[in-house]
C-alpha atoms as a PDB file:
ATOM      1  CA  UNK A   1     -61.960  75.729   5.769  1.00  0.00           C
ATOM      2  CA  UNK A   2     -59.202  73.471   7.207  1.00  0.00           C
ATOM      3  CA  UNK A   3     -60.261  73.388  10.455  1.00  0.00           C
ATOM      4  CA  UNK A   4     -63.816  72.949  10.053  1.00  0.00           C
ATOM      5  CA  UNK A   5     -63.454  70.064   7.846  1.00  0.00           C
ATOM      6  CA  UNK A   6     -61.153  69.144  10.862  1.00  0.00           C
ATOM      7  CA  UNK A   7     -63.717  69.322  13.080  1.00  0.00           C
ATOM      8  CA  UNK A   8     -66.552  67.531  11.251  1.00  0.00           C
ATOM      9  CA  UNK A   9     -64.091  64.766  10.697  1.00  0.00           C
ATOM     10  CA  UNK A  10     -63.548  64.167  14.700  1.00  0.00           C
ATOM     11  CA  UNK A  11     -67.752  64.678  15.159  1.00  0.00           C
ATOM     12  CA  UNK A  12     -68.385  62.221  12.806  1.00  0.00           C
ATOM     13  CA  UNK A  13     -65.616  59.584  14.782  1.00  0.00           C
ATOM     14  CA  UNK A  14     -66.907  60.573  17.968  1.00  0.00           C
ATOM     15  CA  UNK A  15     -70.445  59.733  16.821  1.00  0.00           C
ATOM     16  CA  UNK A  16     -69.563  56.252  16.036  1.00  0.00           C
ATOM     17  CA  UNK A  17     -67.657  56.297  19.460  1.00  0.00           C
ATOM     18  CA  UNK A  18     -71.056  57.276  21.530  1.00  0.00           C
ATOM     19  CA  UNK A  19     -73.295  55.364  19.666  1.00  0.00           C
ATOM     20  CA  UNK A  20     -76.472  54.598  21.964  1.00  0.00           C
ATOM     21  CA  UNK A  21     -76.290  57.573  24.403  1.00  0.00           C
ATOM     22  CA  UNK A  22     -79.468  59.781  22.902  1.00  0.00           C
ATOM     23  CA  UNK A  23     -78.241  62.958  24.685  1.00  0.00           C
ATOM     24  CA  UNK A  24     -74.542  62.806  23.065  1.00  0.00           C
ATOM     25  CA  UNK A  25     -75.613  61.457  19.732  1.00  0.00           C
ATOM     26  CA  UNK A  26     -77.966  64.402  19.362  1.00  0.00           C
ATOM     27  CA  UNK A  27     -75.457  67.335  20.681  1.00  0.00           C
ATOM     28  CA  UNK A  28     -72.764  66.154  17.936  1.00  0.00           C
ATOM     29  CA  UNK A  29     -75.109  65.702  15.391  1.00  0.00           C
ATOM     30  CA  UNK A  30     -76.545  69.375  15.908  1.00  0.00           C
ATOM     31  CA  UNK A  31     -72.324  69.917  15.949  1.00  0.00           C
ATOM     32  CA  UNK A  32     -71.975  68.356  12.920  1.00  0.00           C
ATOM     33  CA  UNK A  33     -75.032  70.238  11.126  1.00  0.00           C
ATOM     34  CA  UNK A  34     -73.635  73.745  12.138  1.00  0.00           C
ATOM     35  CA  UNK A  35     -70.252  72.598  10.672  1.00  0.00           C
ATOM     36  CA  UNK A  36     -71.783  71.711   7.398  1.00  0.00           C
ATOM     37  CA  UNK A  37     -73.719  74.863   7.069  1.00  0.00           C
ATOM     38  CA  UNK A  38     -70.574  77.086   8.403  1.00  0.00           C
ATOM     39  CA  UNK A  39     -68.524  75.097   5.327  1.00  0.00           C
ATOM     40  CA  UNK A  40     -70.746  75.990   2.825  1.00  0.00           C
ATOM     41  CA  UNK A  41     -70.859  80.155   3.691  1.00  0.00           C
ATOM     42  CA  UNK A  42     -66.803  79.283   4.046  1.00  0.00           C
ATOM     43  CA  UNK A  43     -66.559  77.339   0.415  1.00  0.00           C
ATOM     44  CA  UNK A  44     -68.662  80.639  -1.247  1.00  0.00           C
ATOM     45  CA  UNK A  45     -66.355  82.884  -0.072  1.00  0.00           C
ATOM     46  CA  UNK A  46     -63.175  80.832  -0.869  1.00  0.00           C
ATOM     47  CA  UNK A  47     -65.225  80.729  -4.302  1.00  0.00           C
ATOM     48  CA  UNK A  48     -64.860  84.725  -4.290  1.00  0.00           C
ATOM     49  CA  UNK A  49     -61.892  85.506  -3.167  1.00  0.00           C
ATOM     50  CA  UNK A  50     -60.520  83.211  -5.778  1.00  0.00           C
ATOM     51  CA  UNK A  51     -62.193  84.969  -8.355  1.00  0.00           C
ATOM     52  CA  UNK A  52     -64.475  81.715  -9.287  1.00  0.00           C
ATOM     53  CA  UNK A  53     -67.224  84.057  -8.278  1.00  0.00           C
ATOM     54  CA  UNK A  54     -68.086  88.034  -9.184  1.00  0.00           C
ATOM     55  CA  UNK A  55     -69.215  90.326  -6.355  1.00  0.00           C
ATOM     56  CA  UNK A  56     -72.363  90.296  -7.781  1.00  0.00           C
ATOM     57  CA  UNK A  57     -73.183  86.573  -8.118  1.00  0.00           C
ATOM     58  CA  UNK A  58     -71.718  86.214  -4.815  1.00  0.00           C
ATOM     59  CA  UNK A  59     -73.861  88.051  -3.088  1.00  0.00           C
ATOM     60  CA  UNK A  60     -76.653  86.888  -4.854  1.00  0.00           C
ATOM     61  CA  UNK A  61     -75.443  83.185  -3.663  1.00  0.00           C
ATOM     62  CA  UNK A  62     -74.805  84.679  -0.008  1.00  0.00           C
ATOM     63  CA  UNK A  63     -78.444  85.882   0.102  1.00  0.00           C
ATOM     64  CA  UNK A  64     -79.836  82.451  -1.487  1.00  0.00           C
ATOM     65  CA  UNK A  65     -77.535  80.075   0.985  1.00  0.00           C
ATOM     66  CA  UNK A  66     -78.564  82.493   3.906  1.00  0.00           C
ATOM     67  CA  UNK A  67     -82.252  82.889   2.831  1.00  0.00           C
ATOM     68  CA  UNK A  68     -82.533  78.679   2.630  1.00  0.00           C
ATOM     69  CA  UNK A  69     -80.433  78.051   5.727  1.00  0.00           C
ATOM     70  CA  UNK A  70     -83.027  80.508   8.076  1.00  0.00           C
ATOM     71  CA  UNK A  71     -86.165  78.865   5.763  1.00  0.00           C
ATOM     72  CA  UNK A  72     -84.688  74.976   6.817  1.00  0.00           C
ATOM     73  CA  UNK A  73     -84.290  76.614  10.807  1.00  0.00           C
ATOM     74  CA  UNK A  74     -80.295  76.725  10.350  1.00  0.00           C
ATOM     75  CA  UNK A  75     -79.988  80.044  11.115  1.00  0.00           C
ATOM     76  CA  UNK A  76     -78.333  81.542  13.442  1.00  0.00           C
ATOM     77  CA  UNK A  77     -76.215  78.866  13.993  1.00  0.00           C
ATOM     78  CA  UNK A  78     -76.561  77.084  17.634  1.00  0.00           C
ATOM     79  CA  UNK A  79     -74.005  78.408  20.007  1.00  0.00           C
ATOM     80  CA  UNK A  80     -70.992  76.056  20.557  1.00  0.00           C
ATOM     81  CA  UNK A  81     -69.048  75.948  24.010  1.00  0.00           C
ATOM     82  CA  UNK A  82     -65.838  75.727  22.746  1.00  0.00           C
END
Protein backbone atom coordinates (compact mmCIF):
# COMPACT_ATOMS: atom_id res chain seq x y z
CA UNK A 1 0.00 0.00 0.00
CA UNK A 2 3.14 2.12 0.67
CA UNK A 3 4.49 2.02 -2.47
CA UNK A 4 1.58 2.55 -4.53
CA UNK A 5 0.55 5.55 -2.74
CA UNK A 6 4.31 6.25 -3.51
CA UNK A 7 3.84 5.98 -6.86
CA UNK A 8 0.60 7.93 -7.42
CA UNK A 9 2.23 10.68 -5.47
CA UNK A 10 5.31 11.03 -8.14
CA UNK A 11 2.43 10.56 -11.24
CA UNK A 12 0.54 13.17 -9.98
CA UNK A 13 4.06 15.63 -9.72
CA UNK A 14 5.13 14.47 -12.93
CA UNK A 15 1.77 15.44 -14.44
CA UNK A 16 2.10 18.95 -13.38
CA UNK A 17 5.78 18.66 -14.69
CA UNK A 18 4.54 17.62 -18.45
CA UNK A 19 1.74 19.68 -18.60
CA UNK A 20 0.91 20.36 -22.45
CA UNK A 21 2.49 17.24 -24.06
CA UNK A 22 -1.00 15.19 -24.95
CA UNK A 23 0.92 11.89 -25.37
CA UNK A 24 2.64 12.07 -21.72
CA UNK A 25 -0.29 13.64 -19.97
CA UNK A 26 -2.45 10.76 -21.15
CA UNK A 27 0.14 7.71 -20.38
CA UNK A 28 0.42 9.01 -16.59
CA UNK A 29 -3.00 9.66 -16.24
CA UNK A 30 -3.93 5.99 -17.45
CA UNK A 31 -0.76 5.37 -14.68
CA UNK A 32 -2.41 7.10 -12.23
CA UNK A 33 -5.99 5.39 -12.84
CA UNK A 34 -4.46 1.80 -12.56
CA UNK A 35 -2.83 2.98 -9.26
CA UNK A 36 -6.08 4.09 -7.85
CA UNK A 37 -7.92 0.99 -8.77
CA UNK A 38 -4.80 -1.36 -7.62
CA UNK A 39 -5.18 0.77 -4.03
CA UNK A 40 -8.55 0.07 -3.59
CA UNK A 41 -8.28 -4.13 -4.17
CA UNK A 42 -4.96 -3.36 -1.79
CA UNK A 43 -7.06 -1.20 1.03
CA UNK A 44 -9.91 -4.35 1.00
CA UNK A 45 -7.53 -6.71 1.72
CA UNK A 46 -5.56 -4.67 4.35
CA UNK A 47 -9.35 -4.32 5.57
CA UNK A 48 -9.28 -8.31 5.93
CA UNK A 49 -6.36 -9.22 7.08
CA UNK A 50 -6.92 -6.79 9.86
CA UNK A 51 -9.97 -8.36 10.75
CA UNK A 52 -12.12 -5.01 9.83
CA UNK A 53 -13.65 -7.36 7.34
CA UNK A 54 -15.10 -11.26 7.58
CA UNK A 55 -14.21 -13.70 4.79
CA UNK A 56 -17.51 -13.53 3.78
CA UNK A 57 -18.15 -9.78 3.37
CA UNK A 58 -14.86 -9.65 1.85
CA UNK A 59 -15.42 -11.55 -0.80
CA UNK A 60 -18.62 -10.23 -1.36
CA UNK A 61 -16.73 -6.63 -1.58
CA UNK A 62 -13.92 -8.35 -3.85
CA UNK A 63 -16.65 -9.49 -6.29
CA UNK A 64 -18.56 -5.95 -6.14
CA UNK A 65 -15.07 -3.77 -6.55
CA UNK A 66 -14.05 -6.34 -9.34
CA UNK A 67 -17.55 -6.61 -10.96
CA UNK A 68 -17.67 -2.39 -11.14
CA UNK A 69 -14.02 -1.99 -12.09
CA UNK A 70 -14.55 -4.53 -15.49
CA UNK A 71 -18.34 -2.70 -15.88
CA UNK A 72 -16.33 1.09 -15.83
CA UNK A 73 -13.49 -0.79 -18.50
CA UNK A 74 -10.80 -0.95 -15.51
CA UNK A 75 -10.24 -4.31 -15.77
CA UNK A 76 -7.55 -5.97 -16.37
CA UNK A 77 -5.45 -3.38 -15.48
CA UNK A 78 -3.22 -1.81 -18.50
CA UNK A 79 0.19 -3.32 -18.54
CA UNK A 80 2.94 -1.06 -17.05
CA UNK A 81 6.68 -1.20 -18.36
CA UNK A 82 8.27 -0.96 -15.29
Amino acid sequence: MHRVGHEQDDVLGTLQLVRGDDLLEDRLFEQLVDLLVEGLFLDLRHQYTAGELAREAYVDELSALSGLCRGAGLLPLSRRDT
